[in-house]
Protein backbone atom coordinates (compact mmCIF):
# COMPACT_ATOMS: atom_id res chain seq x y z
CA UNK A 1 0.00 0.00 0.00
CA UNK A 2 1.27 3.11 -0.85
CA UNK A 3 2.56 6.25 1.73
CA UNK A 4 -0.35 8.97 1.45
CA UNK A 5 0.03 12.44 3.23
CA UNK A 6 -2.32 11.16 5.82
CA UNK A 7 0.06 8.19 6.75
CA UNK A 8 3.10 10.82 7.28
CA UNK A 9 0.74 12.44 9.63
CA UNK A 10 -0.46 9.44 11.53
CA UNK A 11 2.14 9.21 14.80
CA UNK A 12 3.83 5.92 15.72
CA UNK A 13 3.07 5.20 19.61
CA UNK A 14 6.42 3.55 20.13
CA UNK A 15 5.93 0.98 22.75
CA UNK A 16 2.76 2.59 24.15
CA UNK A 17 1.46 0.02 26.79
CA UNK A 18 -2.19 -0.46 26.48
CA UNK A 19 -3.22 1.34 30.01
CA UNK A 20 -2.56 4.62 28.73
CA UNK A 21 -6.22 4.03 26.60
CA UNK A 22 -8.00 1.82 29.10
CA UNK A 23 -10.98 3.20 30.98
CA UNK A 24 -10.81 3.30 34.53
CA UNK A 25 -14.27 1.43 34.63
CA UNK A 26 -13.07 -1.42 32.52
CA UNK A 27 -9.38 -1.86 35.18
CA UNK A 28 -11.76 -1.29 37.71
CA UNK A 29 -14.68 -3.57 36.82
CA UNK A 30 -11.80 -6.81 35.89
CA UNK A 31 -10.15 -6.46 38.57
CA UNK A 32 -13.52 -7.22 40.32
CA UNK A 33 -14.45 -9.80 38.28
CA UNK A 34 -11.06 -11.43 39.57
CA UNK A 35 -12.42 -11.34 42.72
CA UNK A 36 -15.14 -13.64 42.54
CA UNK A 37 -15.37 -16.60 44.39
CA UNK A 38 -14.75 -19.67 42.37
CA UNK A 39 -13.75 -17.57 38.96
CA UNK A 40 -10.66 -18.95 38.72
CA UNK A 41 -11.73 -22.53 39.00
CA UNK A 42 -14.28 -22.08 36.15
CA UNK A 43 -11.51 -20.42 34.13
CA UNK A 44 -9.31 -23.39 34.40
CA UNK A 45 -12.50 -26.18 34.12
CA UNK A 46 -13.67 -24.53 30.82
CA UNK A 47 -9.90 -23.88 29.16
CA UNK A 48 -9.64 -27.92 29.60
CA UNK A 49 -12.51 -28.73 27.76
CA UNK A 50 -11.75 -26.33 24.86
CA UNK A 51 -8.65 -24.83 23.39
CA UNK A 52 -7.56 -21.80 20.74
CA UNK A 53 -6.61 -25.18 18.17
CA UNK A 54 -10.43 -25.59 18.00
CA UNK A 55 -11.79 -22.15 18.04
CA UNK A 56 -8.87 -21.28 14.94
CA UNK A 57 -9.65 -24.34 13.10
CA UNK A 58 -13.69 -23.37 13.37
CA UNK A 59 -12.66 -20.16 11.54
CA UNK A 60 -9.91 -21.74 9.22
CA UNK A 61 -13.02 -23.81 7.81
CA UNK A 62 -15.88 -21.77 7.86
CA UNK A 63 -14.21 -18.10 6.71
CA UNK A 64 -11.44 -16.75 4.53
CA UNK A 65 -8.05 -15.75 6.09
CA UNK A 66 -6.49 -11.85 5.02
CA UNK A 67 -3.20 -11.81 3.01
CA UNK A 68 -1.96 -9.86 0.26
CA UNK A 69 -4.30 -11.75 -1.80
CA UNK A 70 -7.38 -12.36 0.21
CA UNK A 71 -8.82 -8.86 1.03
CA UNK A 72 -5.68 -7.18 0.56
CA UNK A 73 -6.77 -3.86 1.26
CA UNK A 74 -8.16 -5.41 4.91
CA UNK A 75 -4.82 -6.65 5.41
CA UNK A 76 -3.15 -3.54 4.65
CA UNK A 77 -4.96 -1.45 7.09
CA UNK A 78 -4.72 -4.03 9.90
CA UNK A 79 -0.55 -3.65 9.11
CA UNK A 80 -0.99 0.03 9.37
CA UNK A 81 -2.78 -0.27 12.86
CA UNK A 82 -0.50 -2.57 14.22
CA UNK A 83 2.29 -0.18 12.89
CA UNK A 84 0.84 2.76 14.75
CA UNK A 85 0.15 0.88 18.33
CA UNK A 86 3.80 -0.37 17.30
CA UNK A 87 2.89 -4.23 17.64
CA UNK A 88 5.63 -6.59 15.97
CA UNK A 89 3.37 -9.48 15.05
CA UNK A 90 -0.16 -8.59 13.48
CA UNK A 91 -2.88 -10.99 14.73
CA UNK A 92 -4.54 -13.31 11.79
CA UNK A 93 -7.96 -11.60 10.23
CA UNK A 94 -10.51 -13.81 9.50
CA UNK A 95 -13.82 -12.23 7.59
CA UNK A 96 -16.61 -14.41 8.24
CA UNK A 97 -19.45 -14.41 5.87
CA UNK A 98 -22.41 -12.83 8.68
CA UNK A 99 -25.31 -10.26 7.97
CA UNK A 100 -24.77 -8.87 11.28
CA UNK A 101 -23.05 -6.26 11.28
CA UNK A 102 -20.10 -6.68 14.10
CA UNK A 103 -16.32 -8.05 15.22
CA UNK A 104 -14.75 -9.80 17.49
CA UNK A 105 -11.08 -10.78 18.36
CA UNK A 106 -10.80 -14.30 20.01
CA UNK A 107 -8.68 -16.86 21.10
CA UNK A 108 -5.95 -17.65 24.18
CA UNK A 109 -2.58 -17.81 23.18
CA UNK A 110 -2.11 -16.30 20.29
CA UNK A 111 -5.51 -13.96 19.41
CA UNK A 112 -7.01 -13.43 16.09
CA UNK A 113 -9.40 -10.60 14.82
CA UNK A 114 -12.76 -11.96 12.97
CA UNK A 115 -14.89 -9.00 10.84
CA UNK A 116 -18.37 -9.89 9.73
CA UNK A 117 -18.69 -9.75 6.06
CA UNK A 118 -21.19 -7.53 6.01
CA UNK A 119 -19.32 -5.00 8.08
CA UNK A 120 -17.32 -4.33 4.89
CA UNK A 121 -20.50 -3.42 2.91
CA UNK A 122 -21.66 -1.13 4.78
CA UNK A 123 -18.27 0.94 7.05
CA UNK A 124 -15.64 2.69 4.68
CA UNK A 125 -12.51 1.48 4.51
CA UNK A 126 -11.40 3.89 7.30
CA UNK A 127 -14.22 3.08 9.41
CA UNK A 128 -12.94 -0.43 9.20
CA UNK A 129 -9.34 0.32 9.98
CA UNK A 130 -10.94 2.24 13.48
CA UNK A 131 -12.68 -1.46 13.84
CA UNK A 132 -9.43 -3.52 13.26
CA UNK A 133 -7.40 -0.63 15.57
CA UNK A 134 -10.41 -1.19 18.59
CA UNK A 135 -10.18 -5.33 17.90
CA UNK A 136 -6.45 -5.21 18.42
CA UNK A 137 -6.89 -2.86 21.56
CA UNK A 138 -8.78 -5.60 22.96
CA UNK A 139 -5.98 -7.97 22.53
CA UNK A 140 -3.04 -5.42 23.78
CA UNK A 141 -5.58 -5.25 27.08
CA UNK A 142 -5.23 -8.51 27.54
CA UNK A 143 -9.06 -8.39 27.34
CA UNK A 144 -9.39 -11.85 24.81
CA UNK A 145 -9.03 -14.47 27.08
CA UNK A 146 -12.32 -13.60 29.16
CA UNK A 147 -14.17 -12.46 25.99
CA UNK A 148 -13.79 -16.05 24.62
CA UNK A 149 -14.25 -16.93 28.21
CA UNK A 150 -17.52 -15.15 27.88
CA UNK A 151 -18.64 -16.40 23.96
CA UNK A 152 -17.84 -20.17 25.63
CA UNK A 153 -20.61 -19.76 28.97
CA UNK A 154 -23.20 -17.75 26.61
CA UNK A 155 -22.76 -20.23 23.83
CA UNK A 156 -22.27 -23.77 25.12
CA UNK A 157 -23.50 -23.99 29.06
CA UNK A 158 -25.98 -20.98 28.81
CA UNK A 159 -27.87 -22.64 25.70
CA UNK A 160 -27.06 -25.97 26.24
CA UNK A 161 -26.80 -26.81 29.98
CA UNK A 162 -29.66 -24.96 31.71
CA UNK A 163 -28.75 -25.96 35.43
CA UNK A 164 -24.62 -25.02 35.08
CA UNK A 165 -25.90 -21.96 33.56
CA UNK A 166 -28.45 -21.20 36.26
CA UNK A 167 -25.13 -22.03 38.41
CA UNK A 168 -22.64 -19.49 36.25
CA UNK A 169 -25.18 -16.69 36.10
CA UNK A 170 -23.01 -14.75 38.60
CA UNK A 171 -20.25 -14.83 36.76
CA UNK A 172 -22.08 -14.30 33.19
CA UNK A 173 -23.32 -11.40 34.65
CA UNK A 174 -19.99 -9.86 35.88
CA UNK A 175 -18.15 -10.72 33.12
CA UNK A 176 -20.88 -8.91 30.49
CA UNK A 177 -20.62 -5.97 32.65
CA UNK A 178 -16.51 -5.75 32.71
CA UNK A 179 -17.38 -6.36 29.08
CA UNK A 180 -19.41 -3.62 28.23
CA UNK A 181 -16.43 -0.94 30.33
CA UNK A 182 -14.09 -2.91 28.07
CA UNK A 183 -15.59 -1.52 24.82
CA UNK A 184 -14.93 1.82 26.04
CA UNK A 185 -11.06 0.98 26.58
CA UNK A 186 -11.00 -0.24 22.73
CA UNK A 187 -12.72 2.34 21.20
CA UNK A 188 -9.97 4.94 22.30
CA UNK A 189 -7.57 2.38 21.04
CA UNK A 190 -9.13 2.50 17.57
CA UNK A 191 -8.73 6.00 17.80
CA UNK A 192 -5.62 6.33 18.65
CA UNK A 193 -5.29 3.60 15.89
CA UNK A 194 -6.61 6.45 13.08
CA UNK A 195 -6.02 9.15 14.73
CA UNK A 196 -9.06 11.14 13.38
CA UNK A 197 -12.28 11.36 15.67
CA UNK A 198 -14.68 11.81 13.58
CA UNK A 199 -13.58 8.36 11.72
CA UNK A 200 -14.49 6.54 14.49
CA UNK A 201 -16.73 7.97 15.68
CA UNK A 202 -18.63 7.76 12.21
CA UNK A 203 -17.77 3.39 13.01
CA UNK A 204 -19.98 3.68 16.15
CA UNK A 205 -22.92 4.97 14.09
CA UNK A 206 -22.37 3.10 11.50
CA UNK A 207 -22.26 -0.31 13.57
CA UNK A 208 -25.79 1.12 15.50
CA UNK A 209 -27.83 1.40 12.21
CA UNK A 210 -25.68 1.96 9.35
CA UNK A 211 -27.29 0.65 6.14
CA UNK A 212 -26.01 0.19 2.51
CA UNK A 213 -26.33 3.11 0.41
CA UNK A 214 -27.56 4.88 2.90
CA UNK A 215 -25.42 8.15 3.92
CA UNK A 216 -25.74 9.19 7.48
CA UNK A 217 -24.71 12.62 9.17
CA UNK A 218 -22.45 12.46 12.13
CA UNK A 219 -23.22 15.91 13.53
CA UNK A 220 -26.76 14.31 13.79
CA UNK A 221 -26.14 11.49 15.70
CA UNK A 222 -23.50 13.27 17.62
CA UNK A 223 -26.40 15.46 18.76
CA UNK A 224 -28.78 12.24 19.35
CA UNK A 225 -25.95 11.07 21.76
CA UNK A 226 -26.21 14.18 23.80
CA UNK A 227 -29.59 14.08 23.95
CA UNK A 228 -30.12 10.16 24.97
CA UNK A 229 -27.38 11.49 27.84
CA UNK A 230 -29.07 14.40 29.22
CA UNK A 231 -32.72 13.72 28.47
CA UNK A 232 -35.81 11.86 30.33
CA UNK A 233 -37.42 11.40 33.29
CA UNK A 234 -36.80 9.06 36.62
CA UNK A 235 -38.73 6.07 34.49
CA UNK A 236 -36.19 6.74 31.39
CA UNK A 237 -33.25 6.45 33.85
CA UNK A 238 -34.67 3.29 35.07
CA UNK A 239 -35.12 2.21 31.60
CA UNK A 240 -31.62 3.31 30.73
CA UNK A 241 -30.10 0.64 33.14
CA UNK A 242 -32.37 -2.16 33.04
CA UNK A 243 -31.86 -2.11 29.37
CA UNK A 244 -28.18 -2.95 29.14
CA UNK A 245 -28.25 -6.07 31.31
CA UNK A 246 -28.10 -8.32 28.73
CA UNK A 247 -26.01 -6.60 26.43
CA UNK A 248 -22.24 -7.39 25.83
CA UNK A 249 -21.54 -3.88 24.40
CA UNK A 250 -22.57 -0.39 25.46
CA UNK A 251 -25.33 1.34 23.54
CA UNK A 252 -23.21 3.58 20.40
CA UNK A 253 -24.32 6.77 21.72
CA UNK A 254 -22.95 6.42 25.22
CA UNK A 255 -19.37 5.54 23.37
CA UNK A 256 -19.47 8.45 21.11
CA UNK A 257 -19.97 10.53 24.15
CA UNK A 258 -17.24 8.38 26.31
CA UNK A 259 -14.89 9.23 23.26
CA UNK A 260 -15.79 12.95 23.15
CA UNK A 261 -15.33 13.25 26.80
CA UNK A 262 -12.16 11.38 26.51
CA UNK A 263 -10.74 13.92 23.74
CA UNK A 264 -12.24 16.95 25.69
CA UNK A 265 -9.88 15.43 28.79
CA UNK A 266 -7.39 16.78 26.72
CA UNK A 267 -6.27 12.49 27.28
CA UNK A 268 -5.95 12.14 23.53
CA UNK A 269 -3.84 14.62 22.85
CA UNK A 270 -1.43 13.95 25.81
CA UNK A 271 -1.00 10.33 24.07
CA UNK A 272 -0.43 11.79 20.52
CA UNK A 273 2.27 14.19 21.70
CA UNK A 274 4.33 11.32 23.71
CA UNK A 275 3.17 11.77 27.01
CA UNK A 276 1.88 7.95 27.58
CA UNK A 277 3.58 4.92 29.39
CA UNK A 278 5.71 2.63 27.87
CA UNK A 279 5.51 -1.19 27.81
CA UNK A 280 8.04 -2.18 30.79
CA UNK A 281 7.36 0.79 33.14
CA UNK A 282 5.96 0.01 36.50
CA UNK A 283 2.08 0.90 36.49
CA UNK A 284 1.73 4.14 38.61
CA UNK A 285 -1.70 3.52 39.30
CA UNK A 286 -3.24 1.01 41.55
CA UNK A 287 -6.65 -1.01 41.57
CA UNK A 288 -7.63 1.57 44.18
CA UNK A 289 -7.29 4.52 41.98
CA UNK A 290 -9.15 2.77 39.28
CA UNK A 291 -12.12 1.72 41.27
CA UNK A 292 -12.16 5.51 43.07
CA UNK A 293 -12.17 7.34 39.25
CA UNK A 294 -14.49 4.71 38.28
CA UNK A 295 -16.66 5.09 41.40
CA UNK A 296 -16.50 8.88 40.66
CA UNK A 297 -18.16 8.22 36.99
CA UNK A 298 -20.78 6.00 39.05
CA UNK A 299 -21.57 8.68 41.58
CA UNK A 300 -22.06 11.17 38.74
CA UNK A 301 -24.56 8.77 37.29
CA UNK A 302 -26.08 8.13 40.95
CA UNK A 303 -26.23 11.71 41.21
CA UNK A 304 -28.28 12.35 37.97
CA UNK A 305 -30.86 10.02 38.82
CA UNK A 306 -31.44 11.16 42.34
CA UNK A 307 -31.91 14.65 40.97
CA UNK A 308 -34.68 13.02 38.18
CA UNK A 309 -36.27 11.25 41.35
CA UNK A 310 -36.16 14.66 43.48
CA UNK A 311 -37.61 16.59 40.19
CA UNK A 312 -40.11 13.51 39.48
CA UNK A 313 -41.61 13.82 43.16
CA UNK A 314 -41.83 17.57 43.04
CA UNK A 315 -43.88 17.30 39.69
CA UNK A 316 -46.02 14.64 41.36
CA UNK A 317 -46.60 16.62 44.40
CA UNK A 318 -47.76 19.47 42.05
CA UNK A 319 -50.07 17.26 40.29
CA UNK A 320 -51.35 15.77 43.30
CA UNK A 321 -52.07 19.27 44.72
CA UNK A 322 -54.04 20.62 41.73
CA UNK A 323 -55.52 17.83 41.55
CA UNK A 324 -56.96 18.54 45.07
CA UNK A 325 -57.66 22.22 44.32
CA UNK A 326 -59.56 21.21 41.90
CA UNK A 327 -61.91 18.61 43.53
CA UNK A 328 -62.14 20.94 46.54
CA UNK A 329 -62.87 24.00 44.37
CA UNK A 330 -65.52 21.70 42.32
């Protein structure tokens, strides 16, 4: 692939280690997941019964491997991202032929990336490189061995063995919630992977309800995110959370507005000048500090909705009391 002007612009994070993109929420959030009793035991009991040799050979017969030859440009752009975050060894890219419109990066020991087909029909080739640069920030984070620790309890003792999977629900709840903070740490790393917000950005929309031939204005949705943040009443709050329980990602809106509060941090612009930690360097920050600047983001959401309920009772009282007025005045 040839050098364009935008390449010479693009910095290369020399040995950037992958906490200086990772959400507090998502260090915070595994490291609790750690903590629950008997995790590491089912870690251990499920690894036995399945390995990486099976998951790879799933994909090596049922999708087509990148290479200069097989979706070149695909495997061009995941070499450019893996240039930028500076890592030696690109994973393996698998494009799997799906109408859902997604990605995942699986495995244990050695990781690969696998991109619905029909993500390519509908993203721009950019928005796919901010895909392949948030897939590879997953595997930098370490976060692929409890993702395919996750696919294995949803797919084969959730649906298949209904009393182990009455028994794991703890932990498939936990681990879907680390999950879901773990998408935030990723998208920043496909941004740092492109290094152009509005490109990936424009990925998050596109994977919430892009379409083909369909063009669809950023600004817009930008503005729907602000709104979905900021608007509703106590029973839309409610809504809000008991809607993501069974989700393994975050809604789109709520990580376009994670990534513009992230850039508005003045975070992202710390990393592109140099100021980041290097693979090797002791880790300044402790659980403790994660958990208290993810407990602050948690308060902040507390807060809002104690402020809906306080506004929600004050309307009620209101109605209550014309109501009386009314029947007494009657």
């Amino acid at each position: 692939m040839m050098a364009t002007d935008e390449d010479s612009q693009r910095r290369i994070l020399t040995q950037i280690a992958a906490v200086a993109w990772e959400h507090p929420a998502d260090r915070a959030a595994l490291n609790a997941l750690r903590r629950i009793p008997g995790f590491d035991l089912v870690l251990r009991k499920i690894f036995a019964l399945f390995g990486e040799r099976a998951l790879r050979l799933a994909f090596k017969a049922n999708a087509v491997r990148t290479s200069e030859n097989q979706y070149a440009r695909v495997h061009a752009r995941l070499a450019r991202v893996c240039e930028v975050l500076d890592v030696e060894k690109p994973p393996e890219c698998y494009i799997s032929q799906t109408p859902i419109v997604n990605a995942g990066a699986v495995g244990f020991g050695e990781p690969f990336i696998v991109l619905n087909s029909s993500m390519l029909e509908i993203l721009s080739e950019d928005e796919v490189e901010a895909v392949l640069g948030h897939e590879v920030g997953h595997i930098l984070s370490g976060h692929v061995l409890y993702r395919t620790l996750l696919i294995l309890v949803l797919n084969l003792v959730i649906l298949r063995y209904t009393l182990a999977g009455l028994a794991l629900r703890p932990i498939l709840m936990a681990l879907m919630e680390w999950y879901r903070k773990s998408e935030l740490s990723s998208d920043r790393a496909g941004l740092l992977a492109v290094q152009n917000p509005r490109i990936a950005m424009s990925a998050l929309m596109q994977l919430a309800g892009g379409t083909r031939g369909i063009s669809l204005d950023l600004d817009e949705f930008i503005a729907q995110s602000d709104e979905y943040r900021a608007g509703g009443d106590l029973l839309d709050a409610v809504y809000k959370v008991l809607n993501v329980l069974g989700q393994t990602h975050p809604f789109a809106v709520i990580r376009v507005a994670e990534l513009r509060d992230w850039i508005e941090s003045g975070e992202y612009d710390r990393v592109l000048s140099g100021e980041y930690q290097r693979r090797g360097e002791k880790d300044d920050r402790p659980y403790h500090e994660d958990l208290r600047a993810a407990m602050k983001g948690y308060q902040e959401g507390a807060r809002e909705i104690f402020d809906e309920v306080d506004a929600a009772v004050d309307r009620l009282r209101g109605r209550l009391t014309d109501a009386f007025k009314g029947r007494k005045e009657g």
